[in-house]
Every structure is written in structure tokens, then in C-alpha cells.
PDB file of N, CA and C in Angstrom:
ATOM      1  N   UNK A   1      79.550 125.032 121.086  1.00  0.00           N
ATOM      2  CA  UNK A   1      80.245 125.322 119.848  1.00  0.00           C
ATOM      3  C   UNK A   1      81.746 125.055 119.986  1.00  0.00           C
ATOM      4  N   UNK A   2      82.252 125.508 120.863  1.00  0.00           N
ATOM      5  CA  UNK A   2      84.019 125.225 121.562  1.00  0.00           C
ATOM      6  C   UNK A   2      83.878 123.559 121.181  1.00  0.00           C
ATOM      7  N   UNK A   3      82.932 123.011 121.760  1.00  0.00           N
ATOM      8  CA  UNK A   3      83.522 121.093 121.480  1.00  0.00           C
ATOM      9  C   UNK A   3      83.662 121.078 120.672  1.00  0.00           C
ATOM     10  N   UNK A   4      82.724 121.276 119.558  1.00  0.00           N
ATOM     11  CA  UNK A   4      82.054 120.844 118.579  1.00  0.00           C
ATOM     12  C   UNK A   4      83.782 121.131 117.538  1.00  0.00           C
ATOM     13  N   UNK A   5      84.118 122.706 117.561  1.00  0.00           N
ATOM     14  CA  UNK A   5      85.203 123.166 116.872  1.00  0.00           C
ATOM     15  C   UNK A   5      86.473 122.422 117.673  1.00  0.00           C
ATOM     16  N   UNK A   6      86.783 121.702 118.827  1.00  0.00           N
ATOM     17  CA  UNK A   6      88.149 121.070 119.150  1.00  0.00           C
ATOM     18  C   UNK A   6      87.741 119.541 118.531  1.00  0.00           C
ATOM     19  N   UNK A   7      86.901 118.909 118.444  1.00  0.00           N
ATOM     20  CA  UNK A   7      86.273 118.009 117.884  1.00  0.00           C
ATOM     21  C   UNK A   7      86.465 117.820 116.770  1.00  0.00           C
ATOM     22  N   UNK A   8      86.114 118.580 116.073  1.00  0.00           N
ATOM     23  CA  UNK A   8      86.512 118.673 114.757  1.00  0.00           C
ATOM     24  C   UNK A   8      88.197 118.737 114.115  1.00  0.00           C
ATOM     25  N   UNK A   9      88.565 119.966 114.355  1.00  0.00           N
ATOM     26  CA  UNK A   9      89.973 119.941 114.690  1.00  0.00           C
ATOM     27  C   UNK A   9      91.050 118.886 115.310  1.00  0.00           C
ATOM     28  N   UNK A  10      90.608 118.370 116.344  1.00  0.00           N
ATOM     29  CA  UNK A  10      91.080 116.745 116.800  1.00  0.00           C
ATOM     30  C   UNK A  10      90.933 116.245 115.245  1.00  0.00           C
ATOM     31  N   UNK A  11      89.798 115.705 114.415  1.00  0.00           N
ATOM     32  CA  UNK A  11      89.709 115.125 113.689  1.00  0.00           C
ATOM     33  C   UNK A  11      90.432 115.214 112.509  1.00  0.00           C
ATOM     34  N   UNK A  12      90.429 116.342 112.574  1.00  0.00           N
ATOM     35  CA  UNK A  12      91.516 116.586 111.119  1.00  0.00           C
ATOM     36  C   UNK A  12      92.950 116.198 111.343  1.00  0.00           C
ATOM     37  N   UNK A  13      93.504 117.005 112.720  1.00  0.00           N
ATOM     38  CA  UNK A  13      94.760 116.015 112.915  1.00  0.00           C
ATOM     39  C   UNK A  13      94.809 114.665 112.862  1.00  0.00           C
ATOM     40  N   UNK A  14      94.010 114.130 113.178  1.00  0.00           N
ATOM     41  CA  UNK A  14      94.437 112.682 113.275  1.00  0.00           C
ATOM     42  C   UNK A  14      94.196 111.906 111.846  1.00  0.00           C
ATOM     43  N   UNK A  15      93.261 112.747 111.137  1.00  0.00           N
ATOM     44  CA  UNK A  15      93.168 111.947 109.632  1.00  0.00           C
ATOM     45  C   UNK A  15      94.525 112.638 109.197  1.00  0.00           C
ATOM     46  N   UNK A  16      95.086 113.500 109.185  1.00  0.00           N
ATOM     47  CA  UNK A  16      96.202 114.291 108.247  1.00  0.00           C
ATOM     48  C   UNK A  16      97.526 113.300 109.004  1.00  0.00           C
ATOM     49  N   UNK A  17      97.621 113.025 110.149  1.00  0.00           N
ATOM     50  CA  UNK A  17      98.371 112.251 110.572  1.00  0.00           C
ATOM     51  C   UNK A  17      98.611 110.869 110.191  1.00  0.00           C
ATOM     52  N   UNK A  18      97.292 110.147 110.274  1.00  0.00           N
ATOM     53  CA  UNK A  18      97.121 108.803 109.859  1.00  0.00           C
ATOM     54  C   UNK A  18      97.511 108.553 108.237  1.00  0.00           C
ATOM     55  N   UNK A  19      96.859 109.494 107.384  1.00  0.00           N
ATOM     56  CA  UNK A  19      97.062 109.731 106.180  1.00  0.00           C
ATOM     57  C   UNK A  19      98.789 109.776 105.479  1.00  0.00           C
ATOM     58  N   UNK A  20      99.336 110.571 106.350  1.00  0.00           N
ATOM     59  CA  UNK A  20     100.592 110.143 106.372  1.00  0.00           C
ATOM     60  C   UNK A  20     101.881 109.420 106.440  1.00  0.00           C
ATOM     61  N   UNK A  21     101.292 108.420 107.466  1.00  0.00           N
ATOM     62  CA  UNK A  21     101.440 107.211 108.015  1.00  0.00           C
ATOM     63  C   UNK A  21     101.501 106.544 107.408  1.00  0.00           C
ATOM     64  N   UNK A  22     100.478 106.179 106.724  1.00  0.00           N
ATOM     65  CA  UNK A  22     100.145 105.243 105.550  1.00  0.00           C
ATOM     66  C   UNK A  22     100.948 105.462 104.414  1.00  0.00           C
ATOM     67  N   UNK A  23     100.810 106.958 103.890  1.00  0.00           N
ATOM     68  CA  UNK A  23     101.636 107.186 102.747  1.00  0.00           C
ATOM     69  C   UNK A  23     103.352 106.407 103.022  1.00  0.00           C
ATOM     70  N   UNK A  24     103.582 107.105 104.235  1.00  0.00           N
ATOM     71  CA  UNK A  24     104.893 106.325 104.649  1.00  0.00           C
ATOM     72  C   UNK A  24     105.331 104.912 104.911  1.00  0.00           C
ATOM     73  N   UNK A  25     104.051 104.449 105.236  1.00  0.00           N
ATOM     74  CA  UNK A  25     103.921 103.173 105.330  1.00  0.00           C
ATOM     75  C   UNK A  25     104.243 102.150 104.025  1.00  0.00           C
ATOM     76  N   UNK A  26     103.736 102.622 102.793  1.00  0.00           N
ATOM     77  CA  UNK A  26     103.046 102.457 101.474  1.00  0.00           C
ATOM     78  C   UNK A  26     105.069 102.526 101.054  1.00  0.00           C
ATOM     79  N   UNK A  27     105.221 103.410 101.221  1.00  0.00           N
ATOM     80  CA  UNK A  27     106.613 103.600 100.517  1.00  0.00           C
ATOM     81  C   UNK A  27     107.770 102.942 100.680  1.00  0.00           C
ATOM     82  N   UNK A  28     107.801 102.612 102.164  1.00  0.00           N
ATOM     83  CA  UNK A  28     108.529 101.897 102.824  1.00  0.00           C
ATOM     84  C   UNK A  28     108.098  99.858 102.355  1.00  0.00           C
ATOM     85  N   UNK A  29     107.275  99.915 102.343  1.00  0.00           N
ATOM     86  CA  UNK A  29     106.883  98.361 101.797  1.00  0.00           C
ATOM     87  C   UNK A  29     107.207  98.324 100.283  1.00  0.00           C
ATOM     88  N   UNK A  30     106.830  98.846  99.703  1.00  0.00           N
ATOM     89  CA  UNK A  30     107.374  99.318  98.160  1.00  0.00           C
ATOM     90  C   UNK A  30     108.935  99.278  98.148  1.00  0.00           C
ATOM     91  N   UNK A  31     109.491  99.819  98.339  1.00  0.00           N
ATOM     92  CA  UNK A  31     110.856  99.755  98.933  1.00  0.00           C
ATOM     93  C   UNK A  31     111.898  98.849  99.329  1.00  0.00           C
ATOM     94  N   UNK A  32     110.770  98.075  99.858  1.00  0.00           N
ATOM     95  CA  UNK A  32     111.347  96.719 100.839  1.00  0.00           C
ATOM     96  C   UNK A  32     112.264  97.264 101.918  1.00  0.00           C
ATOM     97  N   UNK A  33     111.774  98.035 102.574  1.00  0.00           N
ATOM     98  CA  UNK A  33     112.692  98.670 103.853  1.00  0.00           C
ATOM     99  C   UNK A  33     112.223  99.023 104.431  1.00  0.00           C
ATOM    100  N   UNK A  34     110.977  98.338 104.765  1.00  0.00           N
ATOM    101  CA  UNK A  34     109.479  98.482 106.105  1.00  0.00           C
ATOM    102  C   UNK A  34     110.265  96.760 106.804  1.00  0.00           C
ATOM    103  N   UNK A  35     110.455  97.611 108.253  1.00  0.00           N
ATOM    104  CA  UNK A  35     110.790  96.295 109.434  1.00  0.00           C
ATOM    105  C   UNK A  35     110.066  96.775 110.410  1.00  0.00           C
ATOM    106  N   UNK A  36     109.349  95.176 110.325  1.00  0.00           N
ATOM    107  CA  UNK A  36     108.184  95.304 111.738  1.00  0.00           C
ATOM    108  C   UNK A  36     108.856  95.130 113.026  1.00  0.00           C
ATOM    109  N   UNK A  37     108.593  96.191 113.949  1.00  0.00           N
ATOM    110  CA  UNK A  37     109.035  96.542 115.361  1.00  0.00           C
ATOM    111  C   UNK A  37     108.354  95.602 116.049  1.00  0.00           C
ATOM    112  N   UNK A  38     108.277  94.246 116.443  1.00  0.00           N
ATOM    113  CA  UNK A  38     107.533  93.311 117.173  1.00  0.00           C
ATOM    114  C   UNK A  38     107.612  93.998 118.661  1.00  0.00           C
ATOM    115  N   UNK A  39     108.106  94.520 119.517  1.00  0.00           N
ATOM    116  CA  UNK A  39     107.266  95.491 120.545  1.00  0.00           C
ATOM    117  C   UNK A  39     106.085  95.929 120.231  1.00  0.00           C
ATOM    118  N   UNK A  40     106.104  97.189 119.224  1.00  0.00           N
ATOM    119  CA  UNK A  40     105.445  97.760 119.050  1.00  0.00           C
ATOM    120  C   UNK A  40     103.807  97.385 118.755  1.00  0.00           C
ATOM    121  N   UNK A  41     104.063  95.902 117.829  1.00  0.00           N
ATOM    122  CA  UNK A  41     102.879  94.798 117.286  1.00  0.00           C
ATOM    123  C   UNK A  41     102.124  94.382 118.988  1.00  0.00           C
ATOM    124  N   UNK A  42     103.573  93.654 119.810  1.00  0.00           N
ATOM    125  CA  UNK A  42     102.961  93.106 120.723  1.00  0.00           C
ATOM    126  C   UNK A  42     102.148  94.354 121.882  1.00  0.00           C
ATOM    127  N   UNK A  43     102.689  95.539 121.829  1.00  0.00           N
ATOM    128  CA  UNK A  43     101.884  96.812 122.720  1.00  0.00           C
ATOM    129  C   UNK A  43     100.724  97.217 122.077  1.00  0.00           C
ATOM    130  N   UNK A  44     100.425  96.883 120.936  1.00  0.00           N
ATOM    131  CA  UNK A  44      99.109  97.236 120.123  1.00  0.00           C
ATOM    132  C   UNK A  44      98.088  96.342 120.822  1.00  0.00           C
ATOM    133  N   UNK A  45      99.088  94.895 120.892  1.00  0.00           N
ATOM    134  CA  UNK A  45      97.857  93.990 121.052  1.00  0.00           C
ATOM    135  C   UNK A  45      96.914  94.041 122.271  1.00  0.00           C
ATOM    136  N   UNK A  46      98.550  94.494 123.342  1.00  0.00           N
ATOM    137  CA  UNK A  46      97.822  93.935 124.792  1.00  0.00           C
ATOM    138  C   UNK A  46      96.905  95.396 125.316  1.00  0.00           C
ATOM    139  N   UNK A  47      97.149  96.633 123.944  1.00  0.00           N
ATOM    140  CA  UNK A  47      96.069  97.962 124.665  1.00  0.00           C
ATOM    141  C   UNK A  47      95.561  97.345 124.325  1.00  0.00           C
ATOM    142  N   UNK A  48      94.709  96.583 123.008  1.00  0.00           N
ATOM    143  CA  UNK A  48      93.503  96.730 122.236  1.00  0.00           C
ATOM    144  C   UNK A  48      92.745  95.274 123.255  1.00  0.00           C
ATOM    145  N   UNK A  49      93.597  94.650 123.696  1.00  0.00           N
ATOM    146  CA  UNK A  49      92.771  93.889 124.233  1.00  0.00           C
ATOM    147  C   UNK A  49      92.267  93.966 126.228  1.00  0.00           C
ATOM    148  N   UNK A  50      92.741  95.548 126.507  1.00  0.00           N
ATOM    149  CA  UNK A  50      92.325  95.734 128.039  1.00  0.00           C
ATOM    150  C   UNK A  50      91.263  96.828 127.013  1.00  0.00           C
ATOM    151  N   UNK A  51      90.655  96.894 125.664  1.00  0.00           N
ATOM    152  CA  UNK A  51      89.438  97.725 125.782  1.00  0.00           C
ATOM    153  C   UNK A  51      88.567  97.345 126.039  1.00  0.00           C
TER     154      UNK A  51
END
């Protein structure tokens, strides 16, 4: 029951987080004052590609 409830809980943070993100994301492009951090693009790439 303990997993099951940090599990869950994990989950909600990370949707309430992500959710946010986006909203911020959303506003900032709207805006025209979203600048892409090319580090940040290129560190996405090279985790997603040692999965």
C-alpha cells in the first residue's frame, strides 16, 4: 500500500509540474519571449539517446 500511495503521489507531482511547464511554456511563445537554451535541447538529446 506505501508504493502504491508514493506512486501515486510521485504522479501527481509530476503531472502538476509538467502541467505548468507547459502553461509557461504556452505563454512565453505567445509572447514571443520563449528562447531556446540549445544546451539544454542538446542534453535532452544525448540522455534520451543512452536509454
Amino acid at each position: 500500500m506505501q508504493k502504491n500511495m508514493v506512486s501515486r503521489i510521485s504522479q501527481e507531482v509530476r503531472t502538476a509540474t509538467t502541467t505548468g511547464d507547459i502553461q509557461a511554456l504556452k505563454r512565453a511563445v505567445t509572447a514571443e519571449e520563449y528562447v531556446p537554451d540549445p544546451m539544454k535541447i542538446a542534453d535532452k538529446i544525448l540522455f534520451m539517446v543512452g536509454d
